[in-house]
C-alpha atoms as a PDB file:
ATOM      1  CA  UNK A   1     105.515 102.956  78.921  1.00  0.00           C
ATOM      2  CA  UNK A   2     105.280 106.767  79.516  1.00  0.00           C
ATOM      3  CA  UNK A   3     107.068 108.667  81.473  1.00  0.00           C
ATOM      4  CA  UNK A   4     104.268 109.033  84.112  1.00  0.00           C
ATOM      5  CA  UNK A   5     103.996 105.209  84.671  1.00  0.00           C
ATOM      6  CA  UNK A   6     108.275 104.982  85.165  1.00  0.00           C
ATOM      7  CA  UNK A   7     108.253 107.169  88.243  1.00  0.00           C
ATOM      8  CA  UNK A   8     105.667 104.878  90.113  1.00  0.00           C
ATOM      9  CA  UNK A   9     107.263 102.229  88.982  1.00  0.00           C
ATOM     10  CA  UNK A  10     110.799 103.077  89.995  1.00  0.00           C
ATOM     11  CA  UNK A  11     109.834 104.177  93.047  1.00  0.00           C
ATOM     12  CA  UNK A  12     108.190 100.784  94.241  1.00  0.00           C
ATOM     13  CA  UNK A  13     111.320  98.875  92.865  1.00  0.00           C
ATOM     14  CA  UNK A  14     113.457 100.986  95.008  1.00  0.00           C
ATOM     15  CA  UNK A  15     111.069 100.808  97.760  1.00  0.00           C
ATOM     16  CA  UNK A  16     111.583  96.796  97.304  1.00  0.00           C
ATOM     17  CA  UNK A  17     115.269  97.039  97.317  1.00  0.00           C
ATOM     18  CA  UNK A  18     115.291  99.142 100.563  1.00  0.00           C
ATOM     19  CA  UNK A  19     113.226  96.685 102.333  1.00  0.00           C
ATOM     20  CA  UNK A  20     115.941  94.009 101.401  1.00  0.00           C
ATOM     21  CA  UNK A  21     118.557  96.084 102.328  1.00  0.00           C
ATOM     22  CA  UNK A  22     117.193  96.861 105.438  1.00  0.00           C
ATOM     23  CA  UNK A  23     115.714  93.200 106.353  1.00  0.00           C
ATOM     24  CA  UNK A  24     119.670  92.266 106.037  1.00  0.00           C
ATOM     25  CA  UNK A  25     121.102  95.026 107.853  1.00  0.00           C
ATOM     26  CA  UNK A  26     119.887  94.045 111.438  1.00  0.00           C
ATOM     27  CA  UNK A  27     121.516  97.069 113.294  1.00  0.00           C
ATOM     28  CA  UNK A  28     120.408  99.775 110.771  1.00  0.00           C
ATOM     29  CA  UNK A  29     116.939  98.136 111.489  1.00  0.00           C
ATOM     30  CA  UNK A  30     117.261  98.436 114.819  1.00  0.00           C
ATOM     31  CA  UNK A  31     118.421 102.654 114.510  1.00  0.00           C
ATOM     32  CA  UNK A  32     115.373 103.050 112.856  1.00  0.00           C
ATOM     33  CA  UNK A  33     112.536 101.142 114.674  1.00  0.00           C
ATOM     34  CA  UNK A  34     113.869 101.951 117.978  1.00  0.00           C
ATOM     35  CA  UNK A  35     114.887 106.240 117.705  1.00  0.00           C
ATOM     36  CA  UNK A  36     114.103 108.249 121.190  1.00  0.00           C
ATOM     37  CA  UNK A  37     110.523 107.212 122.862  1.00  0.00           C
ATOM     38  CA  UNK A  38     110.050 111.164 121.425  1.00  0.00           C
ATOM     39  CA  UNK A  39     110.528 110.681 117.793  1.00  0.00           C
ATOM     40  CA  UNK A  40     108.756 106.849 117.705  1.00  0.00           C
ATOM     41  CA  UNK A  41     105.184 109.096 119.067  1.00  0.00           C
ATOM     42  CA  UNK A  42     105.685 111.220 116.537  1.00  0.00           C
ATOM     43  CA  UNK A  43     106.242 108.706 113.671  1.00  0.00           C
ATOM     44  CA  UNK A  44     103.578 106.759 115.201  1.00  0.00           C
ATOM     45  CA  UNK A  45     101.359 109.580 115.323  1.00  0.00           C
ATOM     46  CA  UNK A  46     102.277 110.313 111.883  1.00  0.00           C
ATOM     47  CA  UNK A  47     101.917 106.866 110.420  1.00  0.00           C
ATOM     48  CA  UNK A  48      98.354 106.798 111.648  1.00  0.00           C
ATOM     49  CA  UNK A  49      97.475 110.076 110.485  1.00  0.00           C
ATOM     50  CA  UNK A  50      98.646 109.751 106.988  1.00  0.00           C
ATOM     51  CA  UNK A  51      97.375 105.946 106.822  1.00  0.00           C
ATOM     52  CA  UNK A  52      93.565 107.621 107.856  1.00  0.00           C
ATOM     53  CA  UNK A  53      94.271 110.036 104.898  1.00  0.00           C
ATOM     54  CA  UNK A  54      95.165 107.781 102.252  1.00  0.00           C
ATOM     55  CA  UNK A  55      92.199 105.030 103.361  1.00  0.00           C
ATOM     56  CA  UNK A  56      89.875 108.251 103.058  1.00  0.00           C
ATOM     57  CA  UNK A  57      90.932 109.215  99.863  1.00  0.00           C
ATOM     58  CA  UNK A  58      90.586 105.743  98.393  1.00  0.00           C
ATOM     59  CA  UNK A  59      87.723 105.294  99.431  1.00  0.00           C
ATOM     60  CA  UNK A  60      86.452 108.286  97.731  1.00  0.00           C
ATOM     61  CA  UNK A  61      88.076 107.036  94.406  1.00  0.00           C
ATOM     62  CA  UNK A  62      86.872 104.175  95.070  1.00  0.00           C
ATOM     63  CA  UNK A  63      83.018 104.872  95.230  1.00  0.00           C
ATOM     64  CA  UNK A  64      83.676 107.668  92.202  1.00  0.00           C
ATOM     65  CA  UNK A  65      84.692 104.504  90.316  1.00  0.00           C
ATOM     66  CA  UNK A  66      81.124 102.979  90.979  1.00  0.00           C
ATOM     67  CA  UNK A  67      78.780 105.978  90.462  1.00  0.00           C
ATOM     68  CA  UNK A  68      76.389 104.556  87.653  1.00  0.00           C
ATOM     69  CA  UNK A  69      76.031 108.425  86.379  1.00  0.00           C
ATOM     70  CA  UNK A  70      79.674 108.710  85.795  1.00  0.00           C
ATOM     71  CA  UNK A  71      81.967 106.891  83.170  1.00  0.00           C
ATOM     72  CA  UNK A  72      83.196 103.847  85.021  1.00  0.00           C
ATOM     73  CA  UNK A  73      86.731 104.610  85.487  1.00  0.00           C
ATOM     74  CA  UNK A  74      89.165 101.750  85.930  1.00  0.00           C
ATOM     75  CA  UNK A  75      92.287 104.077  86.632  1.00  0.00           C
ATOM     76  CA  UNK A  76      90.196 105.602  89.551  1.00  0.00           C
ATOM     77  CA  UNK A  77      89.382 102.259  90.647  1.00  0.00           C
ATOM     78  CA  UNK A  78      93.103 100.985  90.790  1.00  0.00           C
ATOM     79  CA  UNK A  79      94.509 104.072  92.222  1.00  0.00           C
ATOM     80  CA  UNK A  80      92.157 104.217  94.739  1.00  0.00           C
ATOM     81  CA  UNK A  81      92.815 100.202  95.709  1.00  0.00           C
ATOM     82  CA  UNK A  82      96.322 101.463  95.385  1.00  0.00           C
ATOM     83  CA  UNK A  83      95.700 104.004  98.065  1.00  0.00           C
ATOM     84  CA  UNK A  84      93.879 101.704 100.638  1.00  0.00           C
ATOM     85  CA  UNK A  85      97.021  99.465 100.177  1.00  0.00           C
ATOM     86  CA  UNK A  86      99.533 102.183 101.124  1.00  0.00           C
ATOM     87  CA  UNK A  87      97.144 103.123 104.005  1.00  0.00           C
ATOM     88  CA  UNK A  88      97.554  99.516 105.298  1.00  0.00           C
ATOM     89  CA  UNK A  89     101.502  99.663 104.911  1.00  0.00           C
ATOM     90  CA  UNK A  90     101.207 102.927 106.910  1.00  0.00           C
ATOM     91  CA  UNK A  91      99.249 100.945 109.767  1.00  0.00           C
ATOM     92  CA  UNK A  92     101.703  98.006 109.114  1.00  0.00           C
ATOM     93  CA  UNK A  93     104.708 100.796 109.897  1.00  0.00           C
ATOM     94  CA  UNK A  94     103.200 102.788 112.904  1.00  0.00           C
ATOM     95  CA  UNK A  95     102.784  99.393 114.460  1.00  0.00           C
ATOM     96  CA  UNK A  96     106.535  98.485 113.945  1.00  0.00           C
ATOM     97  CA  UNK A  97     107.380 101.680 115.693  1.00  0.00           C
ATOM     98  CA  UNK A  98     105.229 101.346 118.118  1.00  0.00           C
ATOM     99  CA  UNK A  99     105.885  98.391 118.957  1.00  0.00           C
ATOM    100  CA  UNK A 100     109.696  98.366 118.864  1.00  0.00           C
ATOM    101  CA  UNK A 101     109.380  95.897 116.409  1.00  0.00           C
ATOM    102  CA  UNK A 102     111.252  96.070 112.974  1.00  0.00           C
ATOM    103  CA  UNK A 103     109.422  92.879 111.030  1.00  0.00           C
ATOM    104  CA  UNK A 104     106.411  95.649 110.481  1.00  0.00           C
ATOM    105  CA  UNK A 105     108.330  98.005 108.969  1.00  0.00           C
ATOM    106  CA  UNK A 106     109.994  95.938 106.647  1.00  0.00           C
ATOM    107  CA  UNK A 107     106.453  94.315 105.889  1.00  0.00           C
ATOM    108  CA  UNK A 108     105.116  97.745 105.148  1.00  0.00           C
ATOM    109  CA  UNK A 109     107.788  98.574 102.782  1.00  0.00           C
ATOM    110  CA  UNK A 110     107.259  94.942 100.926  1.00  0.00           C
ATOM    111  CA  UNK A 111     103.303  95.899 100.566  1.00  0.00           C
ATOM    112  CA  UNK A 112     104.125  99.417  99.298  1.00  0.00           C
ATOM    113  CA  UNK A 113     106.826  97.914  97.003  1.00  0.00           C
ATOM    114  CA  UNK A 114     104.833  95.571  95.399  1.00  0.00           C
ATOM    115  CA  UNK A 115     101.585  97.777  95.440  1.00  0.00           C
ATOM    116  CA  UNK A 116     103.068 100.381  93.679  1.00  0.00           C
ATOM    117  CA  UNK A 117     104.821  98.091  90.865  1.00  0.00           C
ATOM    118  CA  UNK A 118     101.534  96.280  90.496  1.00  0.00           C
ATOM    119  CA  UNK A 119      99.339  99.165  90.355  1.00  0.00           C
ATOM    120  CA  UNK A 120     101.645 100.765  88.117  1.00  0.00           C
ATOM    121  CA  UNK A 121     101.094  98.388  85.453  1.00  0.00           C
ATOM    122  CA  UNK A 122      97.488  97.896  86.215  1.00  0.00           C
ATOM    123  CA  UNK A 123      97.652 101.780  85.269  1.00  0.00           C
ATOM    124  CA  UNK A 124      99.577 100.944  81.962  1.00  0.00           C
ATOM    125  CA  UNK A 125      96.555  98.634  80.781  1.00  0.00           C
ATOM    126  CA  UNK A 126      94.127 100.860  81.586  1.00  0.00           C
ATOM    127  CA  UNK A 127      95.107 103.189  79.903  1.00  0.00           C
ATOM    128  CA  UNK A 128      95.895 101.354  76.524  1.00  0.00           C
ATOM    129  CA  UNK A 129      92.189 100.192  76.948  1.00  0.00           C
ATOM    130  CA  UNK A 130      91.045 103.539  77.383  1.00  0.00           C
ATOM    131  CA  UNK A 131      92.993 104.548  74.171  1.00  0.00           C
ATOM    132  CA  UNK A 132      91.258 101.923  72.056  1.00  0.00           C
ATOM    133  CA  UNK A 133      94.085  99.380  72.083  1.00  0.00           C
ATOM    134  CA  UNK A 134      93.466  95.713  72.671  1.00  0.00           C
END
């Protein structure tokens, strides 16, 4: 496993732990889903936005992936499915904070916990196939 594939991969496992963490700690949860009517527009506002980002950008990878005049890719293909999954947990969290409700948020950090540790080693095969490895 190179050193590219461990940051991903750490990141989702501590994205995974902070979930827990926070799905146990009911009044932290509550701090965070419910800040000033102020701040929840603008991480509302921001959830959406980057969400719209991230779906657009996968599915660009996404249809590079398919081009019949280009090498099909398979790391382009998983990072962009990677990317429409992190758009949804986006959704998944602008919806907890907008609705006051913190079983979104903690469900958005479970799908990009698991995304990215999946992905990650979807990556990792790819990439030993690409190299000529079985």
């Amino acid at each position: 496993m190179t050193r590219a594939s461990v940051i991903p991969f750490t990141a989702g496992l501590v994205i995974l732990v902070a979930a827990i963490v926070l799905g146990w700690d009911a009044a932290l949860l509550e701090r965070i889903v419910q800040p000033p009517a102020i701040v929840r527009a603008a991480l509302v506002g921001g959830s959406i936005t980057l969400g719209l980002a991230l779906l657009g950008r996968s599915l660009v990878q996404i249809d590079e992936s398919r081009r019949p005049d280009a090498d099909r890719d398979l790391a382009t293909m998983v990072r962009g499915i990677r990317l429409a999954f992190l758009a949804l947990a986006a959704f998944a969290a602008a919806s907890g904070w907008a609705l006051g409700h913190p079983l979104p948020l903690v469900i958005a950090l479970i799908i990009a916990g698991i995304d990215i540790v999946e992905t990650s080693f979807l990556l990792l095969v790819a990439a030993t196939r690409r190299d000529g490895r079985p």
